[in-house]
Protein backbone atom coordinates (compact mmCIF):
# COMPACT_ATOMS: atom_id res chain seq x y z
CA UNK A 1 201.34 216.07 179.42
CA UNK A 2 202.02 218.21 182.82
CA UNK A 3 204.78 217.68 184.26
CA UNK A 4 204.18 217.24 188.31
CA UNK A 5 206.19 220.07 189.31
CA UNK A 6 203.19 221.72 187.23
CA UNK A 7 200.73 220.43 189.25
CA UNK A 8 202.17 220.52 192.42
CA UNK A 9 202.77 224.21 191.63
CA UNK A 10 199.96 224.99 190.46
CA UNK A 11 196.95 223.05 192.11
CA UNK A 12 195.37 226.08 193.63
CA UNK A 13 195.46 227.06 189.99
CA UNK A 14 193.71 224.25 188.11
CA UNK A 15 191.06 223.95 190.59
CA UNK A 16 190.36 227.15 190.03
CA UNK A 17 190.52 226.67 186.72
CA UNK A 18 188.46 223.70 186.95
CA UNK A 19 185.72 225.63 189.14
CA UNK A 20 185.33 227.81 185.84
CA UNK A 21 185.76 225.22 183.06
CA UNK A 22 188.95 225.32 181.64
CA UNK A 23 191.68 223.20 181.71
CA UNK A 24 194.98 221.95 180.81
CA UNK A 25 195.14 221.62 176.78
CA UNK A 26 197.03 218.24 176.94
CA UNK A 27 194.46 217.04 179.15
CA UNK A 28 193.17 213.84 177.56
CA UNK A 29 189.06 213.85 177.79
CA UNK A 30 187.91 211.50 179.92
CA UNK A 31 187.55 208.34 179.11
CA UNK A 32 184.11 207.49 177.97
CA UNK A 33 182.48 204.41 179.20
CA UNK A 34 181.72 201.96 176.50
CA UNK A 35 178.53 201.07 175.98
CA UNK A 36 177.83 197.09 176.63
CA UNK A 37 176.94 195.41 173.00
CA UNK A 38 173.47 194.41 173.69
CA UNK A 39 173.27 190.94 173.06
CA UNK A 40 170.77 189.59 170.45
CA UNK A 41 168.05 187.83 171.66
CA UNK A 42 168.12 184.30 171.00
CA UNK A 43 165.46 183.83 167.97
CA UNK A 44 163.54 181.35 169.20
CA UNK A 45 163.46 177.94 166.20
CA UNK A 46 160.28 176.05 165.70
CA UNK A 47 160.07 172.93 167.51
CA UNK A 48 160.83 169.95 165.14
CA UNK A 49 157.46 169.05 163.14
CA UNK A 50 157.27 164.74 164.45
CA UNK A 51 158.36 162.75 161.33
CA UNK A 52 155.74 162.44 159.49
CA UNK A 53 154.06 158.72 159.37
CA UNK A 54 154.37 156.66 155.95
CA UNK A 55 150.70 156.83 155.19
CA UNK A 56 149.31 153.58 154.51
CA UNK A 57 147.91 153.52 150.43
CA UNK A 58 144.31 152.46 149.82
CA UNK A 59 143.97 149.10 148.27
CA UNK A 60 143.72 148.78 144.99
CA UNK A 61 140.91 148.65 143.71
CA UNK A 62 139.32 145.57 141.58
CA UNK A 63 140.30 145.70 138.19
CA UNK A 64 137.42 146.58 136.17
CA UNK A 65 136.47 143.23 133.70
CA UNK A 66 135.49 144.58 130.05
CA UNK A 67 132.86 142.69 128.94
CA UNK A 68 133.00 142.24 124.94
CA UNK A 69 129.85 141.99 123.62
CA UNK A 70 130.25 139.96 120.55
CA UNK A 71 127.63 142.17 117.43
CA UNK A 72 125.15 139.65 116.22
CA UNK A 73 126.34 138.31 112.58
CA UNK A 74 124.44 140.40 110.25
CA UNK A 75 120.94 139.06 109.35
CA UNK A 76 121.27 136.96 106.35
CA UNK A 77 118.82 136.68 104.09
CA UNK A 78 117.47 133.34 102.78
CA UNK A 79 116.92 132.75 99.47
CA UNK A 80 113.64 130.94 98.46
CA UNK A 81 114.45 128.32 95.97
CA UNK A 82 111.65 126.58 94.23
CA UNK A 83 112.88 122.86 93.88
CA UNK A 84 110.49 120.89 91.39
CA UNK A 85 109.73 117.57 92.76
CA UNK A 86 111.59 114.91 91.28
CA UNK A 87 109.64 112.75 89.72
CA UNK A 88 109.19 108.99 91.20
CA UNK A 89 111.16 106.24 90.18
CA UNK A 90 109.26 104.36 87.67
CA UNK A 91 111.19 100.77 89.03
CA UNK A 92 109.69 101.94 93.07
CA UNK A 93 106.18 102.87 91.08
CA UNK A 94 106.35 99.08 89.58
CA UNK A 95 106.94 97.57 92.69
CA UNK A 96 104.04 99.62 94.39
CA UNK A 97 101.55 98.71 91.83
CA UNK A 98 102.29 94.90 91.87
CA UNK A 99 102.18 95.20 95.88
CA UNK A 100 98.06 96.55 95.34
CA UNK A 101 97.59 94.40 92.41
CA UNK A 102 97.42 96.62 89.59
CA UNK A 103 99.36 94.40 87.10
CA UNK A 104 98.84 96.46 83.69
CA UNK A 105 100.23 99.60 85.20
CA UNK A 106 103.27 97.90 86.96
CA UNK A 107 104.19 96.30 83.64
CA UNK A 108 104.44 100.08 81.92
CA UNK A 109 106.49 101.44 84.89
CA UNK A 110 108.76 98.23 84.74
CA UNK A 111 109.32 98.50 81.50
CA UNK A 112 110.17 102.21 81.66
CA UNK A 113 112.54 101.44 84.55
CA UNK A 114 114.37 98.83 81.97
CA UNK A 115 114.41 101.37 78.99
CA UNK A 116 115.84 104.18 82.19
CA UNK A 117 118.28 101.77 83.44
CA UNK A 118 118.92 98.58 81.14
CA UNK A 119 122.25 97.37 83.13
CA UNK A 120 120.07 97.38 86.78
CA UNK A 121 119.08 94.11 87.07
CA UNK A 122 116.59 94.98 89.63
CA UNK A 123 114.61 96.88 86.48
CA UNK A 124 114.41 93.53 85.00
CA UNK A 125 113.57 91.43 87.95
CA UNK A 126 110.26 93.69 88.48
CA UNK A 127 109.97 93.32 84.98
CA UNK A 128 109.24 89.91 84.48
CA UNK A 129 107.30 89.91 88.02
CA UNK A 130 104.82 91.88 86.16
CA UNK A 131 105.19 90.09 82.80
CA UNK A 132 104.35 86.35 84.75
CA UNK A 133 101.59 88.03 86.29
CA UNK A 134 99.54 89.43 83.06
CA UNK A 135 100.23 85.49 81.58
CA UNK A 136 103.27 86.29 79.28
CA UNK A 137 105.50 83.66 80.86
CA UNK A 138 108.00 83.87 78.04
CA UNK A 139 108.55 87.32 78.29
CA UNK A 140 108.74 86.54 81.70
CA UNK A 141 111.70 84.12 81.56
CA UNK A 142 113.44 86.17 79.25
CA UNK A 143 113.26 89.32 81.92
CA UNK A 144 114.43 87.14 84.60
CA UNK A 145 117.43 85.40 82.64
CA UNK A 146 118.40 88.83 81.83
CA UNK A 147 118.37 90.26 85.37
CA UNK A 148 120.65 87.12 86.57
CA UNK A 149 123.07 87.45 83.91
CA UNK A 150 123.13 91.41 85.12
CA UNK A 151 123.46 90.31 89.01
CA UNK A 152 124.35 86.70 89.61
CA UNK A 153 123.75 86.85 92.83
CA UNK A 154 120.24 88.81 92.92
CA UNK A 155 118.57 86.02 95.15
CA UNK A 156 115.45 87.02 93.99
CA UNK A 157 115.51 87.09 90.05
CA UNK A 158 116.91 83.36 90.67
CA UNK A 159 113.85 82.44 93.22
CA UNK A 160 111.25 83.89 90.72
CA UNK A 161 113.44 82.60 87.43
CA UNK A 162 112.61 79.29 89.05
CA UNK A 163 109.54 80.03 89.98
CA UNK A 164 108.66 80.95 85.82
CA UNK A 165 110.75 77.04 84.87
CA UNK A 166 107.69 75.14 87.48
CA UNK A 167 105.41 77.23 85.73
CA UNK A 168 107.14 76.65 82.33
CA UNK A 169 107.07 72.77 83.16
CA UNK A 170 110.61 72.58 83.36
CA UNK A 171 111.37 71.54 87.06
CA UNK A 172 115.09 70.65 86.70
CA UNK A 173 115.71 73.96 85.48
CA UNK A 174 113.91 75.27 88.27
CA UNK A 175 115.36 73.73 91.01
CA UNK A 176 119.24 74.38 89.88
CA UNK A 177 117.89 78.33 89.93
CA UNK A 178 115.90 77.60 92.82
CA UNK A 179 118.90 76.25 94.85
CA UNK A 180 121.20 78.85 94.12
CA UNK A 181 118.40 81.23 95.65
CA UNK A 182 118.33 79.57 98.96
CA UNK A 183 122.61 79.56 98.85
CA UNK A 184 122.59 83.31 98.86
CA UNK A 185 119.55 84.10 100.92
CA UNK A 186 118.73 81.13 103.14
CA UNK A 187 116.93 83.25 105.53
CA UNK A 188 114.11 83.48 102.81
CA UNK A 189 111.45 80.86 103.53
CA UNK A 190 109.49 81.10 100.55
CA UNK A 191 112.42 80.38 98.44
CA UNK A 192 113.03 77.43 100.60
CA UNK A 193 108.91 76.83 100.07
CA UNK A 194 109.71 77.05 95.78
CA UNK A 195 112.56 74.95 95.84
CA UNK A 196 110.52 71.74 97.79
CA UNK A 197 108.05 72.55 94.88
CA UNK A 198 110.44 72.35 91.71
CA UNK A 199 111.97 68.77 93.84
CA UNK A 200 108.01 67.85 94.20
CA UNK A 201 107.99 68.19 90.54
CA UNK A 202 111.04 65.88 90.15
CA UNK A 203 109.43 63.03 92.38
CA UNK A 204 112.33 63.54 94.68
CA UNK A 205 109.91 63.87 97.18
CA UNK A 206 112.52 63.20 100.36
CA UNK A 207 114.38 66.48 99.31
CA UNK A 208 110.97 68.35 99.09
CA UNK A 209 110.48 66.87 102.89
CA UNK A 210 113.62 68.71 103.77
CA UNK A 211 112.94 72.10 101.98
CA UNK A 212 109.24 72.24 103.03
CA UNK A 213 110.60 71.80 106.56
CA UNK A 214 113.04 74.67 106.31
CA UNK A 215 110.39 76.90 105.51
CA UNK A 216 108.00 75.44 107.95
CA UNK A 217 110.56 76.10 110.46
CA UNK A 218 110.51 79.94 109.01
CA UNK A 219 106.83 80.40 109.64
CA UNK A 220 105.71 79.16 106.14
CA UNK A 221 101.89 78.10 106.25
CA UNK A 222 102.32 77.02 102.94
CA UNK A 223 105.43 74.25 103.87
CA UNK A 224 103.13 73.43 106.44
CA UNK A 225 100.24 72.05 104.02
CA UNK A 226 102.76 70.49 101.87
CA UNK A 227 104.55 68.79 104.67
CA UNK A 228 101.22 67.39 105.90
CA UNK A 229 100.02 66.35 101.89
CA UNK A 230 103.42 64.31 101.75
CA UNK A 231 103.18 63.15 104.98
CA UNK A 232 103.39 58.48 104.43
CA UNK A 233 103.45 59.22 100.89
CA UNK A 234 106.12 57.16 98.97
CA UNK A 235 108.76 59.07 97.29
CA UNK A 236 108.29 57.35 94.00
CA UNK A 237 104.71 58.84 93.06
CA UNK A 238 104.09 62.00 91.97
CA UNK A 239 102.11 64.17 94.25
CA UNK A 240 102.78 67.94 93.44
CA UNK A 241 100.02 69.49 91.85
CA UNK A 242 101.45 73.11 90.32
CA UNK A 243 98.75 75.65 88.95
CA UNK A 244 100.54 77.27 86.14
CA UNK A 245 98.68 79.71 85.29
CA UNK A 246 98.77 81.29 88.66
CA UNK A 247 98.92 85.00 87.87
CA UNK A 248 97.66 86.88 91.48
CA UNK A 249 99.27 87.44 94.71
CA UNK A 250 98.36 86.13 97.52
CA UNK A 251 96.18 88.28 99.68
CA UNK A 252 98.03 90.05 102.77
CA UNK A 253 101.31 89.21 101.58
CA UNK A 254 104.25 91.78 100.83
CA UNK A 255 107.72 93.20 99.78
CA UNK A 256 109.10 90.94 102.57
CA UNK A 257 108.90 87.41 101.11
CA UNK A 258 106.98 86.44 103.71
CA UNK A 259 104.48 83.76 103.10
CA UNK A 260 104.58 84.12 99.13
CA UNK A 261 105.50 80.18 98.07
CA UNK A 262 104.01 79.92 94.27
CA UNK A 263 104.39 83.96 93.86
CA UNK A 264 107.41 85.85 92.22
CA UNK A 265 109.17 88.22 94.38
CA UNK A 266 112.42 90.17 95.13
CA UNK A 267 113.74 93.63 94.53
């Protein structure tokens, strides 16, 4: 660096100096002027996007119902089976033809019923119903003794067992059978009507009163007549008058018992 007595001495010098471009060596440059650091421009940051609003979700939507169609069963195929009629009971076949009157017949079916079932006491009940009716009253008696010793308490083989005694002319007989009848079906008027017969028989004509009326009470026409024919007449004389060798049924009567006093019936 100059010293001042340098540049006092020498001023003429240096401007001179200075007027044609030199200088002093130790001369520091001038300073330079630092440039300003330009200042970066603020970058500008998007606005805030708004918060975004929970969106709302659809409803849901119906659940869907599977319908299950059920497959038809497969088609089954029927089998034709040819079934041979059975062939009718020879004991109903009796009872049908005795019903119309066809006696013969009856008696074959009845007896095949007896040889198809010997221990039914029904088979021998229809049995000797057709027997009495053809005119073989013993066979007849011997049926129906059978078929209550099968079934003691087959109302009807005792009615028309009683029925075949009065025939038989054997009226005691016939009203002990007779009265076990009406004990164990005393709904039956006819049996009520056959048992005032077999006491006719027996001149205990008071009794007969009191049977006949039973069955006159049950609708029986033929109680009726006999109730009017003993009507004053004294119990001591003998007034029953029995056809014995009755062997048709009444017209219009049936299975039922109905209106069939003097007729064998039952099952």
């Amino acid at each position: 660096m100059c010293n001042s007595s340098k540049v006092r001495g020498g001023l003429v010098s240096l401007l001179l100096l200075g007027a044609l471009g030199g200088g002093c060596d130790d001369l520091s440059p001038p300073a330079t002027k630092a440039k300003p650091t330009p200042t970066p421009a603020p970058v500008a940051m998007p606005a805030p996007a708004p918060p975004k609003q929970a969106e709302t979700p659809p409803p849901p939507k119906p659940a869907e119902v599977t319908k299950v169609v059920e497959a038809p069963p497969p088609a089954t195929v029927k089998k034709t089976v040819e079934v041979e009629p059975l062939p009718d009971d020879p004991l109903e076949v009796a009872r049908r033809l005795l019903g119309s009157g066809d006696f013969e017949q009856a008696l074959a079916s009845a007896k095949t019923a007896v040889d198809k079932h010997p221990q039914r006491s029904a088979a021998w009940n229809v049995l000797g119903r057709a027997e009495l009716q053809v005119g073989h009253r013993k066979r007849a008696l011997d049926a129906f003794e059978k078929a209550v010793e099968l079934n003691p308490r087959n109302s009807y083989a005792h009615n028309n067992f009683g029925l075949a005694l009065i025939y038989d002319g054997r009226p005691e007989e016939a009203a002990d059978e007779l009265e076990q009848a009406v004990e164990l079906e005393p709904v039956e008027g006819y049996m009520w009507n056959n048992l005032g017969m077999a006491y006719e028989q027996l001149d205990r004509l008071d009794d007969a009163r009191d049977a006949y009326g039973k069955a006159a009470d049950m609708e029986s026409d033929r109680a009726r007549e006999s109730l009017a024919r003993l009507k004053g007449v004294p119990s001591v004389v003998r007034t029953a008058k029995i056809d014995t060798k009755q062997t048709k049924v009444d017209k219009g009567t049936g299975e039922d018992g109905s209106e069939k006093g003097g007729v064998p019936q039952g099952e």
